[in-house]
N, C-alpha and C. Protein backbone atom coordinates (compact mmCIF):
# COMPACT_ATOMS: atom_id res chain seq x y z
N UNK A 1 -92.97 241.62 -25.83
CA UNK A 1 -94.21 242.34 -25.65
C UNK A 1 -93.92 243.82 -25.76
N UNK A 2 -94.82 244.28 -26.65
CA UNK A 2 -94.49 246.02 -26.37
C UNK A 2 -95.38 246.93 -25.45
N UNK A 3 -94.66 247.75 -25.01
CA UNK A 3 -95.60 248.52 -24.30
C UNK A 3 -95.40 250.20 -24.55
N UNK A 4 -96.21 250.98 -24.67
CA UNK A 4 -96.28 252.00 -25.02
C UNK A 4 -96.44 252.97 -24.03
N UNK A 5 -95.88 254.21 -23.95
CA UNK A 5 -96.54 255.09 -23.10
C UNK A 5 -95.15 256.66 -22.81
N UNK A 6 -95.81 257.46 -22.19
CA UNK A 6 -94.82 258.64 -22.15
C UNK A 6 -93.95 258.45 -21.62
N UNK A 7 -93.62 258.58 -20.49
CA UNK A 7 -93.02 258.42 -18.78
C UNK A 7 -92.97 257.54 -18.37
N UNK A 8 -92.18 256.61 -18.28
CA UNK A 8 -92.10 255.31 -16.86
C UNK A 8 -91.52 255.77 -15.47
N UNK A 9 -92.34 255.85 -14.36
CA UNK A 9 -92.12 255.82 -13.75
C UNK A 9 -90.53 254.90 -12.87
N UNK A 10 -90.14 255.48 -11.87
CA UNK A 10 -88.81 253.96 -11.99
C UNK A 10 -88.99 252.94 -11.53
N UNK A 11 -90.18 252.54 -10.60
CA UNK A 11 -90.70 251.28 -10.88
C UNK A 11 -91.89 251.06 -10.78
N UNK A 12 -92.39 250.16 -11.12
CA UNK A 12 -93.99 250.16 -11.79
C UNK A 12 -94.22 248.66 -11.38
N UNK A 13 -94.79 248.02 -11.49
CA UNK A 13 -95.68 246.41 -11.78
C UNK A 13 -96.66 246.41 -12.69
N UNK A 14 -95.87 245.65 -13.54
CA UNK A 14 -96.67 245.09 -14.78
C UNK A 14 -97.77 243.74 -14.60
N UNK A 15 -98.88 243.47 -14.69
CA UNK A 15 -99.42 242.52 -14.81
C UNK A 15 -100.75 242.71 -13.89
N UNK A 16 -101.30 242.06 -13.35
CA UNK A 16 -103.13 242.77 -12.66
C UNK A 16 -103.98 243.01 -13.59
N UNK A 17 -104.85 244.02 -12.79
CA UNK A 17 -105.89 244.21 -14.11
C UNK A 17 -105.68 245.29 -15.31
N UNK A 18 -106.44 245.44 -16.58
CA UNK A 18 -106.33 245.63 -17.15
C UNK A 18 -107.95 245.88 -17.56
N UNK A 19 -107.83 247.61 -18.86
CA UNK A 19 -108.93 247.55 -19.40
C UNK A 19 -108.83 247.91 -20.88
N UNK A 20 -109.62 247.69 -21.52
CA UNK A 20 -109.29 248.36 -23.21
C UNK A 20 -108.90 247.12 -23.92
N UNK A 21 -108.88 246.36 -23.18
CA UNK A 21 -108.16 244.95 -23.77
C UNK A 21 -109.36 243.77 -24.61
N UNK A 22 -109.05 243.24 -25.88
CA UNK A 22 -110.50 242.77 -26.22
C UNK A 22 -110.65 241.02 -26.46
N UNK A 23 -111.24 240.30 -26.22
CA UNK A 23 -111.11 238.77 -26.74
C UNK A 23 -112.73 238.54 -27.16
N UNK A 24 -111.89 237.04 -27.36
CA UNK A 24 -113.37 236.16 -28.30
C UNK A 24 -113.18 235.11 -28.02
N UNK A 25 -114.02 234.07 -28.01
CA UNK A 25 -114.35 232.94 -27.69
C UNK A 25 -114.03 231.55 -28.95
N UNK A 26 -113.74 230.76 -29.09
CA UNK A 26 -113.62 229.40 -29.66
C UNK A 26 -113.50 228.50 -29.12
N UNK A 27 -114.85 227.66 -28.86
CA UNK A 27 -115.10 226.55 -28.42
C UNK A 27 -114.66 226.80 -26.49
N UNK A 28 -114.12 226.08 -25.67
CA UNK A 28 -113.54 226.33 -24.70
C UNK A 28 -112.62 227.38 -24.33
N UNK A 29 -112.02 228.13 -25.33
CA UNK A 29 -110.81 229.01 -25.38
C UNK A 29 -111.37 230.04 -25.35
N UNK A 30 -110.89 231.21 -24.48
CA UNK A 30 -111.05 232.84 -24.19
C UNK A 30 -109.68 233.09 -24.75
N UNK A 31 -109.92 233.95 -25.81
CA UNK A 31 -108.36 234.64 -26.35
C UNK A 31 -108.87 235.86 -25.89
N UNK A 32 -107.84 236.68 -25.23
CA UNK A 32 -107.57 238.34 -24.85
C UNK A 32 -106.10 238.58 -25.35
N UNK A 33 -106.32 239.79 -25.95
CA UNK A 33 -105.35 240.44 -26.13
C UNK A 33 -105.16 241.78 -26.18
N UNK A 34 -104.03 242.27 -25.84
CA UNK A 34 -103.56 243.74 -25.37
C UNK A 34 -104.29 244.38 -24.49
N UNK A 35 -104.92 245.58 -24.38
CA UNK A 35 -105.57 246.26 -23.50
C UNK A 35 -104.13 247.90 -22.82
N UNK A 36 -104.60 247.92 -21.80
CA UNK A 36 -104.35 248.99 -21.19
C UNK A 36 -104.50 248.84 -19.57
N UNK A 37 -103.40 249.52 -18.66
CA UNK A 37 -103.52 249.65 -17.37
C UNK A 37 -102.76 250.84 -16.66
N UNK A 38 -103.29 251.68 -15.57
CA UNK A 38 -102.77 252.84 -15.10
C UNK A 38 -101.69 252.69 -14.43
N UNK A 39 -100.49 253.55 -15.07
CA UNK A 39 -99.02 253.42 -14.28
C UNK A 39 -98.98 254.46 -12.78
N UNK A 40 -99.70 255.52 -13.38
CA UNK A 40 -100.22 256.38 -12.03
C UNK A 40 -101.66 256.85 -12.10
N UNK A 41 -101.99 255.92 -11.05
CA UNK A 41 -103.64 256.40 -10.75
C UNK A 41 -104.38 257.71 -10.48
N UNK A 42 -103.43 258.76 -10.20
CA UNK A 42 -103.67 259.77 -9.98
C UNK A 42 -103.79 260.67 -11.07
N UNK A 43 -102.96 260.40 -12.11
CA UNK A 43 -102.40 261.54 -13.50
C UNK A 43 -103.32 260.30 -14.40
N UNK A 44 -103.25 259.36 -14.43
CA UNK A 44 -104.36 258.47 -15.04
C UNK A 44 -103.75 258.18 -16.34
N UNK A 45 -102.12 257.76 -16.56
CA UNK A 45 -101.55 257.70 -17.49
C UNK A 45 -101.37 256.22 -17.89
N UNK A 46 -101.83 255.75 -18.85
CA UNK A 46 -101.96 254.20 -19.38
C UNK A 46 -100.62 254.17 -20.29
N UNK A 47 -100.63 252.79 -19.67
CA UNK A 47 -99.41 251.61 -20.12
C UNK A 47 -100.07 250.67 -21.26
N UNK A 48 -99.33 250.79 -22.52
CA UNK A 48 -100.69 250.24 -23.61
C UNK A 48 -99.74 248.78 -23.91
N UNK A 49 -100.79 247.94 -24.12
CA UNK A 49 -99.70 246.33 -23.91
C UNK A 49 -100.47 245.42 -25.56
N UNK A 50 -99.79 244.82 -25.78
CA UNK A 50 -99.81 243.35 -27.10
C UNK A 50 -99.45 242.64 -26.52
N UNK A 51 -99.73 241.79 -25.64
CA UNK A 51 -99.40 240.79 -24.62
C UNK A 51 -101.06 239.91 -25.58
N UNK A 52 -100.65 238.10 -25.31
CA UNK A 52 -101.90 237.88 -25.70
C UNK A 52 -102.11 236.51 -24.82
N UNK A 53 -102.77 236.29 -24.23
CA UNK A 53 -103.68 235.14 -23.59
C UNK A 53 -104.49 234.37 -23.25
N UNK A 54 -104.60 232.72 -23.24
CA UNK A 54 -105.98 232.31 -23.99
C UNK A 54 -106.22 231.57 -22.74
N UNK A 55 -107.67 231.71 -21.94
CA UNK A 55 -108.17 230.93 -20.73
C UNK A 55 -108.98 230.01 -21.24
N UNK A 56 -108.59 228.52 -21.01
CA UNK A 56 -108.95 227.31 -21.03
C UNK A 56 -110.01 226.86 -20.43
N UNK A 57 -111.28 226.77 -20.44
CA UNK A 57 -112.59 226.25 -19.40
C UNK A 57 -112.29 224.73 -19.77
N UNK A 58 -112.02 224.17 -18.88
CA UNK A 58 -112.64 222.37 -19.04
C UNK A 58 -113.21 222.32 -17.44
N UNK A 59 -113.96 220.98 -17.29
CA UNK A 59 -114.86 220.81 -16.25
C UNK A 59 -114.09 220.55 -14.68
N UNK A 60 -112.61 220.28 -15.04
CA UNK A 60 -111.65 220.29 -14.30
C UNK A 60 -110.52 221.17 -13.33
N UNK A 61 -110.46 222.30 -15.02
CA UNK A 61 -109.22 223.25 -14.65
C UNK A 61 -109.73 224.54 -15.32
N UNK A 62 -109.81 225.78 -14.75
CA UNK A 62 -109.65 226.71 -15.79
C UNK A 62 -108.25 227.44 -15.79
N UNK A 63 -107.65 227.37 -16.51
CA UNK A 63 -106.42 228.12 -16.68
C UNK A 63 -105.93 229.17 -17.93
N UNK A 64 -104.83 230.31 -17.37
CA UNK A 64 -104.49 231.36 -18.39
C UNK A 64 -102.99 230.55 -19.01
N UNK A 65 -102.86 231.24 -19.66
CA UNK A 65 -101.47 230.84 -20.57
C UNK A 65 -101.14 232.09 -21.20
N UNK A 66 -99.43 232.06 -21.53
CA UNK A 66 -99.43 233.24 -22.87
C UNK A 66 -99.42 232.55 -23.81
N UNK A 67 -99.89 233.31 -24.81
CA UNK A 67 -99.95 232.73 -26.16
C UNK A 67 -98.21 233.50 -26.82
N UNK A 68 -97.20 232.81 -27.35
CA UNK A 68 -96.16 233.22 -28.07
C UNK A 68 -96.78 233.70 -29.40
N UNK A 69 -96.04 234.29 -30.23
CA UNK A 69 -97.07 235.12 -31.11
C UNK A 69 -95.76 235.62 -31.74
N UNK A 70 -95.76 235.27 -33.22
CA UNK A 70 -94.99 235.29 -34.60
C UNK A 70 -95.71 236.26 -35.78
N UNK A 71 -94.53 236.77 -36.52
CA UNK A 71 -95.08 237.28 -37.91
C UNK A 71 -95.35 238.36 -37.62
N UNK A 72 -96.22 239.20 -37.72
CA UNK A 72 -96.55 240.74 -37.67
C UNK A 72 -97.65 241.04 -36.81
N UNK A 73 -97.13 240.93 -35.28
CA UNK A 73 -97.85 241.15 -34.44
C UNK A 73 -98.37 243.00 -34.02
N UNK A 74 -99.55 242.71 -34.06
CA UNK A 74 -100.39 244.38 -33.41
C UNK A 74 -99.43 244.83 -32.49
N UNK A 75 -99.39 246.21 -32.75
CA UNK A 75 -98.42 247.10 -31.99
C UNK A 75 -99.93 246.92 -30.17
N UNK A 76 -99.11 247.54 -29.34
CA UNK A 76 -100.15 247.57 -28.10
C UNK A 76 -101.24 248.74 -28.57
N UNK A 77 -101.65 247.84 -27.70
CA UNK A 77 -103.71 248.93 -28.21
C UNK A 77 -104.36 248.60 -26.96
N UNK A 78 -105.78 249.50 -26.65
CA UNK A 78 -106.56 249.48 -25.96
C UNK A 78 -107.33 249.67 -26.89
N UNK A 79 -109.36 248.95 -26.31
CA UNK A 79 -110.58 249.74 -27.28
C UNK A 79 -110.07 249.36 -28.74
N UNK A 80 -109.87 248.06 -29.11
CA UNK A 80 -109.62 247.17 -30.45
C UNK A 80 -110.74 246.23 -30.12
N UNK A 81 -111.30 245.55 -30.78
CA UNK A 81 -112.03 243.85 -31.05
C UNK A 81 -111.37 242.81 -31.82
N UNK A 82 -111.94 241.81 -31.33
CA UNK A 82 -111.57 240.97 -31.51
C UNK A 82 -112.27 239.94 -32.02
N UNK A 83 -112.48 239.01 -32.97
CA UNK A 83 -113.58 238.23 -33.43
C UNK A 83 -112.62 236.71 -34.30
N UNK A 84 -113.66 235.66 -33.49
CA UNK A 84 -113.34 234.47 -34.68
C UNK A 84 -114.17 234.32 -36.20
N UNK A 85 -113.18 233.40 -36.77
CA UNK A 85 -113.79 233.18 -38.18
C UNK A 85 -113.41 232.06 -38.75
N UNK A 86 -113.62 230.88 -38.78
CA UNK A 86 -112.71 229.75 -39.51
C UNK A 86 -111.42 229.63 -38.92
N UNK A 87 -111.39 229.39 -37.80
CA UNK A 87 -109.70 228.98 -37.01
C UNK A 87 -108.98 230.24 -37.04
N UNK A 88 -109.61 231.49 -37.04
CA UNK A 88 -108.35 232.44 -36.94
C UNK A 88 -109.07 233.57 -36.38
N UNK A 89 -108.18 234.81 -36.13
CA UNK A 89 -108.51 235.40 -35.07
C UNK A 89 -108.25 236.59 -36.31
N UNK A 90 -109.42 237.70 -35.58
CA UNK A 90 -109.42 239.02 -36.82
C UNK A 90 -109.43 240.00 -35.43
N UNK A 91 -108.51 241.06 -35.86
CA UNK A 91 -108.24 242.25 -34.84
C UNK A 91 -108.12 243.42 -35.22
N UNK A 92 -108.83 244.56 -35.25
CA UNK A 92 -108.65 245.68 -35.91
C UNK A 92 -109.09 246.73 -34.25
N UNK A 93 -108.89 248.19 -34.81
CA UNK A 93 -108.94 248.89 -34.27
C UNK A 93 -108.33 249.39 -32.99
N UNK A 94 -109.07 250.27 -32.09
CA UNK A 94 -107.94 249.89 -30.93
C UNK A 94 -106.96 251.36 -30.87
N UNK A 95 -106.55 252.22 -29.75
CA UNK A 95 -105.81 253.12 -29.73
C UNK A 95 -104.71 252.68 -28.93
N UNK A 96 -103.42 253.98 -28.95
CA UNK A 96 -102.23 253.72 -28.12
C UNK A 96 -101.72 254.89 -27.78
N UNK A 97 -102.51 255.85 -28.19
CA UNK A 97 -102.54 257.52 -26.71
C UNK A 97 -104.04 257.63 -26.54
N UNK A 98 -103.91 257.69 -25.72
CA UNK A 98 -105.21 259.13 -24.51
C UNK A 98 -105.75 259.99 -26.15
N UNK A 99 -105.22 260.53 -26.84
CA UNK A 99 -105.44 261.75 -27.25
C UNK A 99 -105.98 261.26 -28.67
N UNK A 100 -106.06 260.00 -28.88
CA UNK A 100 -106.09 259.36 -30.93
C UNK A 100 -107.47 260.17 -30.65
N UNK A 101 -107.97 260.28 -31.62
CA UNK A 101 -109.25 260.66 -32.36
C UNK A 101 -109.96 259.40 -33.31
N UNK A 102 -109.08 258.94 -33.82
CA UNK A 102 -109.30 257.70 -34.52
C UNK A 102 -108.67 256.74 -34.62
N UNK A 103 -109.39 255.41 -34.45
CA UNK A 103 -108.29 253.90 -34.38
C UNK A 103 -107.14 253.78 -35.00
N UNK A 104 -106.50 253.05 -34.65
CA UNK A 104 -104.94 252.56 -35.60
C UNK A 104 -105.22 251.63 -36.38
N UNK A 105 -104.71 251.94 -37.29
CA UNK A 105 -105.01 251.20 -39.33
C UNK A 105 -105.02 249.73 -39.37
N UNK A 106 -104.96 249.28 -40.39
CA UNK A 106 -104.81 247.79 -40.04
C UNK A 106 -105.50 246.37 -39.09
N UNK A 107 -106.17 245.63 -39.94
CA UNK A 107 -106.68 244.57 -40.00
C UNK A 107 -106.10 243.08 -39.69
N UNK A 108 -105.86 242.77 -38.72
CA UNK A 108 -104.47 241.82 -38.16
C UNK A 108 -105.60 240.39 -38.46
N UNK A 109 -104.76 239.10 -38.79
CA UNK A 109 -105.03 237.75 -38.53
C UNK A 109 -104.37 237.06 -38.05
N UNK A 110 -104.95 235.89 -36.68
CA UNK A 110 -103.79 235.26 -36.12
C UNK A 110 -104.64 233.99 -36.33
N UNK A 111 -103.41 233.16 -37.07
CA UNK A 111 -103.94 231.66 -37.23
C UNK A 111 -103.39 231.02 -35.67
N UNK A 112 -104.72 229.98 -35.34
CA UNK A 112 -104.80 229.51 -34.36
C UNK A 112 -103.93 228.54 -34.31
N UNK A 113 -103.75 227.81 -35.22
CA UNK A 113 -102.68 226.27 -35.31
C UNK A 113 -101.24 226.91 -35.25
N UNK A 114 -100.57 228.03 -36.26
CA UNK A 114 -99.13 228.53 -36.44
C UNK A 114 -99.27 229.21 -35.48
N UNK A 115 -100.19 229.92 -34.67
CA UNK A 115 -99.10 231.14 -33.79
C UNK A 115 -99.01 232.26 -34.30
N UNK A 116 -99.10 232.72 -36.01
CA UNK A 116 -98.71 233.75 -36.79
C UNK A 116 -99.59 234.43 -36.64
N UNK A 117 -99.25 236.15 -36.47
CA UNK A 117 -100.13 237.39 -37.32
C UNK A 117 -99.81 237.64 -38.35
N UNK A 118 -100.50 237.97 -39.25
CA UNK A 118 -100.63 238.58 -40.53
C UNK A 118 -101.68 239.97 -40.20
N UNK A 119 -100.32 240.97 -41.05
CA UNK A 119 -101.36 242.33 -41.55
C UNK A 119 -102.15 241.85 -43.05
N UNK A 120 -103.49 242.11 -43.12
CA UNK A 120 -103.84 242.07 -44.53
C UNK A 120 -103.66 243.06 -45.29
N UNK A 121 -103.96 243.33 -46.09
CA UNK A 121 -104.01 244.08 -47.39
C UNK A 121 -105.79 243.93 -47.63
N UNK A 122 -106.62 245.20 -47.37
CA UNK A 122 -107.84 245.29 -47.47
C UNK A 122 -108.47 246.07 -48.59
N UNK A 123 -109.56 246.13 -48.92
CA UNK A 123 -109.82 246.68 -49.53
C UNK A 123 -111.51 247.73 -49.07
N UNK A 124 -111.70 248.83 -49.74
CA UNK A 124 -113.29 249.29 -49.46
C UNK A 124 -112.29 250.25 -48.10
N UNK A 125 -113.44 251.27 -47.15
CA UNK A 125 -113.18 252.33 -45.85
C UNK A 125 -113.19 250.97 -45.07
N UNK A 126 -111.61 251.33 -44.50
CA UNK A 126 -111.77 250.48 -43.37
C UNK A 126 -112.30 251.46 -41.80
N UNK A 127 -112.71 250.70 -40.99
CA UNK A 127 -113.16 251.20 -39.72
C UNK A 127 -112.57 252.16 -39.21
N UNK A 128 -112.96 253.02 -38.83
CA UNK A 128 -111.91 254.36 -38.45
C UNK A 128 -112.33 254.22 -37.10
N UNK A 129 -113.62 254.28 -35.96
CA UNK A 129 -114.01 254.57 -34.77
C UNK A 129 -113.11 254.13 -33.70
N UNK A 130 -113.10 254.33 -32.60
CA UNK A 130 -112.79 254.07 -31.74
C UNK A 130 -113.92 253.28 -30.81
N UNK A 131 -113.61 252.57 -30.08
CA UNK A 131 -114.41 251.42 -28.89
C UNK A 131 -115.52 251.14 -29.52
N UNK A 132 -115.52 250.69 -30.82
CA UNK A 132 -116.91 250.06 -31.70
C UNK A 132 -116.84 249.07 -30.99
N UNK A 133 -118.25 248.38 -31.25
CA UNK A 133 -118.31 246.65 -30.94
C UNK A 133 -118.26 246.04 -32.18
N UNK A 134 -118.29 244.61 -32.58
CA UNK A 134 -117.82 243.74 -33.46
C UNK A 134 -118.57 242.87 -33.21
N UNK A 135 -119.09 241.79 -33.95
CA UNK A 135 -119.49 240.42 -34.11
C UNK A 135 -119.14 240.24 -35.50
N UNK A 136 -118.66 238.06 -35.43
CA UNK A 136 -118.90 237.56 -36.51
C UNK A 136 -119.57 237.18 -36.65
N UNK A 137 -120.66 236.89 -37.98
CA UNK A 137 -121.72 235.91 -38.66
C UNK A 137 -121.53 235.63 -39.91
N UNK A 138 -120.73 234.04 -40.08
CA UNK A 138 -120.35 233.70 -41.21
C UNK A 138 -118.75 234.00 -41.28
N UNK A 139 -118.74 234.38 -42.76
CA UNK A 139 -117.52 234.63 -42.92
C UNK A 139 -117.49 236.36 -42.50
N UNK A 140 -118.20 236.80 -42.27
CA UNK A 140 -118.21 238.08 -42.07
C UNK A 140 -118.08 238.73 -40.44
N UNK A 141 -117.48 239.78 -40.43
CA UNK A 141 -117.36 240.74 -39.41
C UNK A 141 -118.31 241.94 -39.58
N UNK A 142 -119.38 242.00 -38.28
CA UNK A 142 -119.71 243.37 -38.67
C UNK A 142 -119.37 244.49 -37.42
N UNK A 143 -119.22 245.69 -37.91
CA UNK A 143 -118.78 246.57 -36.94
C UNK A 143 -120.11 247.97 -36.85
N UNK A 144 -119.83 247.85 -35.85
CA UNK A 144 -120.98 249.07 -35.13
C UNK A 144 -120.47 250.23 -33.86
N UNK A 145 -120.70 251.23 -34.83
CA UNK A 145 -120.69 252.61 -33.51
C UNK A 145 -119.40 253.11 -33.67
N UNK A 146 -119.24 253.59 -32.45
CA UNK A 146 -118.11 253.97 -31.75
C UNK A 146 -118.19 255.25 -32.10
N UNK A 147 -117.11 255.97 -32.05
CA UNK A 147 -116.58 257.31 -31.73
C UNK A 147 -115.27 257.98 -32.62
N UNK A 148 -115.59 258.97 -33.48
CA UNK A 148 -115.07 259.19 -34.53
C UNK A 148 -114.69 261.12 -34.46
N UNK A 149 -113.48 261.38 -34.15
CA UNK A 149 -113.35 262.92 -34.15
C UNK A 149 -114.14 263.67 -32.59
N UNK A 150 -114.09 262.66 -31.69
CA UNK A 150 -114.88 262.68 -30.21
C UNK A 150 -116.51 263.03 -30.47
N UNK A 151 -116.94 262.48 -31.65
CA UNK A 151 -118.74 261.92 -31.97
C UNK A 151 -118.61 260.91 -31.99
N UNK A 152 -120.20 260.10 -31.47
CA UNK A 152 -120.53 259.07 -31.52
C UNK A 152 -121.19 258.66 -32.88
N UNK A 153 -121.31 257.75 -33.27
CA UNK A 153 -121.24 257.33 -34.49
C UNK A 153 -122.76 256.35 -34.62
N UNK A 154 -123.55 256.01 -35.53
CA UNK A 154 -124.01 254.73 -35.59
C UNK A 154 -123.98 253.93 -37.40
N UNK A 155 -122.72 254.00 -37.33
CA UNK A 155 -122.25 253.51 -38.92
C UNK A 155 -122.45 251.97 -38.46
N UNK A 156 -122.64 251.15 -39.80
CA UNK A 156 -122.62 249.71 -39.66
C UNK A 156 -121.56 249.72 -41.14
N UNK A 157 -120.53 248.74 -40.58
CA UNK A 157 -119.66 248.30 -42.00
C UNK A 157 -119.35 246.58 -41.61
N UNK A 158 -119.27 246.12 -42.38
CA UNK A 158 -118.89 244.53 -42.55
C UNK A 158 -117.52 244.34 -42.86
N UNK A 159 -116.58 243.17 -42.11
CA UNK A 159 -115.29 242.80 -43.25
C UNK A 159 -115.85 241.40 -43.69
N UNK A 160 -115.49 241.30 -44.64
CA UNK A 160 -115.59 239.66 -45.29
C UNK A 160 -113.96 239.15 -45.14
N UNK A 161 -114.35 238.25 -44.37
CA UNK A 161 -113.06 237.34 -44.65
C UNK A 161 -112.48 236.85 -45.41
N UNK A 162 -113.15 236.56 -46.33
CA UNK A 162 -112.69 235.83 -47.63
C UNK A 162 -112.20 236.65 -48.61
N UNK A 163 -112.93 237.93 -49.10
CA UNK A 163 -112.30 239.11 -49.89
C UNK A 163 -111.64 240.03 -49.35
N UNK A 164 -111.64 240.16 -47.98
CA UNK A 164 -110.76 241.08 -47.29
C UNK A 164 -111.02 242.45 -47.54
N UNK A 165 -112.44 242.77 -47.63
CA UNK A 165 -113.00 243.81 -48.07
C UNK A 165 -114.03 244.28 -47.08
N UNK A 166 -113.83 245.67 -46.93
CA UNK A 166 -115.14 246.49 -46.01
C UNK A 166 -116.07 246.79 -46.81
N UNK A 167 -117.55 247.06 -46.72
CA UNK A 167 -118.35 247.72 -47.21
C UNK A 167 -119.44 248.29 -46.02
N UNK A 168 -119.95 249.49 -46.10
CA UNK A 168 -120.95 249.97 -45.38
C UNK A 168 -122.18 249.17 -45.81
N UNK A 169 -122.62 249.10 -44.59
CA UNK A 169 -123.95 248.38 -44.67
C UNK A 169 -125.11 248.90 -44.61
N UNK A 170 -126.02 249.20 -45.55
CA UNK A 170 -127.27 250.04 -45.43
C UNK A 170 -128.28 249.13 -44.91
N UNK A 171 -129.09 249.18 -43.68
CA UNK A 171 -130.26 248.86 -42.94
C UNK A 171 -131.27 249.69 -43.02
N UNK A 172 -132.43 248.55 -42.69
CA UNK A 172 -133.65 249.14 -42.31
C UNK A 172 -134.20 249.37 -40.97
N UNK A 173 -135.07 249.67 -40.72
CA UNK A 173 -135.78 249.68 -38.88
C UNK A 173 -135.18 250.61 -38.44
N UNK A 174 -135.19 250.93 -37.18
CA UNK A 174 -135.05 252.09 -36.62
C UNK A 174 -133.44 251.73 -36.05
N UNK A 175 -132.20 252.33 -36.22
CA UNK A 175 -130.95 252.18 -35.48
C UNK A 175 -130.86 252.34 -34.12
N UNK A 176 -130.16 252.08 -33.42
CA UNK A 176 -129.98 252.51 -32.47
C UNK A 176 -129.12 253.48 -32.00
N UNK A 177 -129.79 254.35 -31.13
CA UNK A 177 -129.57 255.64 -31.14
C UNK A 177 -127.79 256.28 -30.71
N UNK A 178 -127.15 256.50 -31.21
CA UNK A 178 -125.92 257.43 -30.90
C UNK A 178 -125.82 258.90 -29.71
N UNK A 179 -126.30 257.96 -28.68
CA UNK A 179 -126.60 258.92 -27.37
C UNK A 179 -125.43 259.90 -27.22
């Protein structure tokens, strides 16, 4: 697991809560992964984690697990999404200082059956914002908002899964507003 950050204190506890961290749902399964948590509450300095874990609902047990995780796993991030699509998991965005202005690059897939990440190779502006939200519909991802150069944003862009391509999405009706 990596973890990122300036200063370690000389001892710390890893594990509790956590925020910045993003999951998605398939069928019974909650996948979360990475996020962020304060090493000192006072100076407010975050510990950035790629740790990944999937909570099980059945009518019996709910339980966490780690998920082991192969191939080209996301460096730690906070304020990334997370979305299903056809058995696999799509992860973009997401920071790993206090200070980014704009997300960290790269479009991650984790197949659910292997265990593996894959970086893709995309094509079209990929998402630059920071703490956008995400949904899938279809084969598609669409992304909304966030925060770009410390502005709020109300861009809409799509990934397609299948071409591995962004495009901005032009709408009609009134957006919602970039308070």
């Amino acid at each position: 697991m990596e973890r990122l950050q300036t200063e370690l204190p000389d001892q710390i506890v890893v594990g509790g809560a956590k925020y910045g961290h993003a999951s998605a749902v398939a069928g019974n399964v909650a996948f979360l992964f990475g996020g962020a948590s304060s090493i000192n509450q006072e100076e407010n300095i975050p510990l950035y984690f790629n740790d990944f874990y999937m909570l099980t609902v059945s009518p019996d047990d709910v339980s966490w697990e780690e998920i082991p995780q192969s191939g080209d796993v996301p460096s730690a991030r906070e304020g990334h999404t997370l979305c299903v699509v056809g058995g696999r998991l799509f992860l973009f965005g997401g920071v790993s200082t206090p200070e980014a202005s704009e997300c960290l690059s790269g479009v991650y897939s984790f197949d659910i059956v292997s265990l593996t990440w894959d970086c893709l190779a995309t094509g079209g502006v990929a998402v630059r914002t920071l703490r956008h939200s995400s949904a899938a519909v279809g084969d598609n991802i669409y992304v909304y908002g966030g925060i770009l150069g410390g502005n709020r944003t109300d861009d809409l862009l799509v990934f397609n899964t299948v071409s591995l391509s962004w495009t901005p999405v032009k709408t009609s009706g009134s957006l919602p507003p970039a308070l």
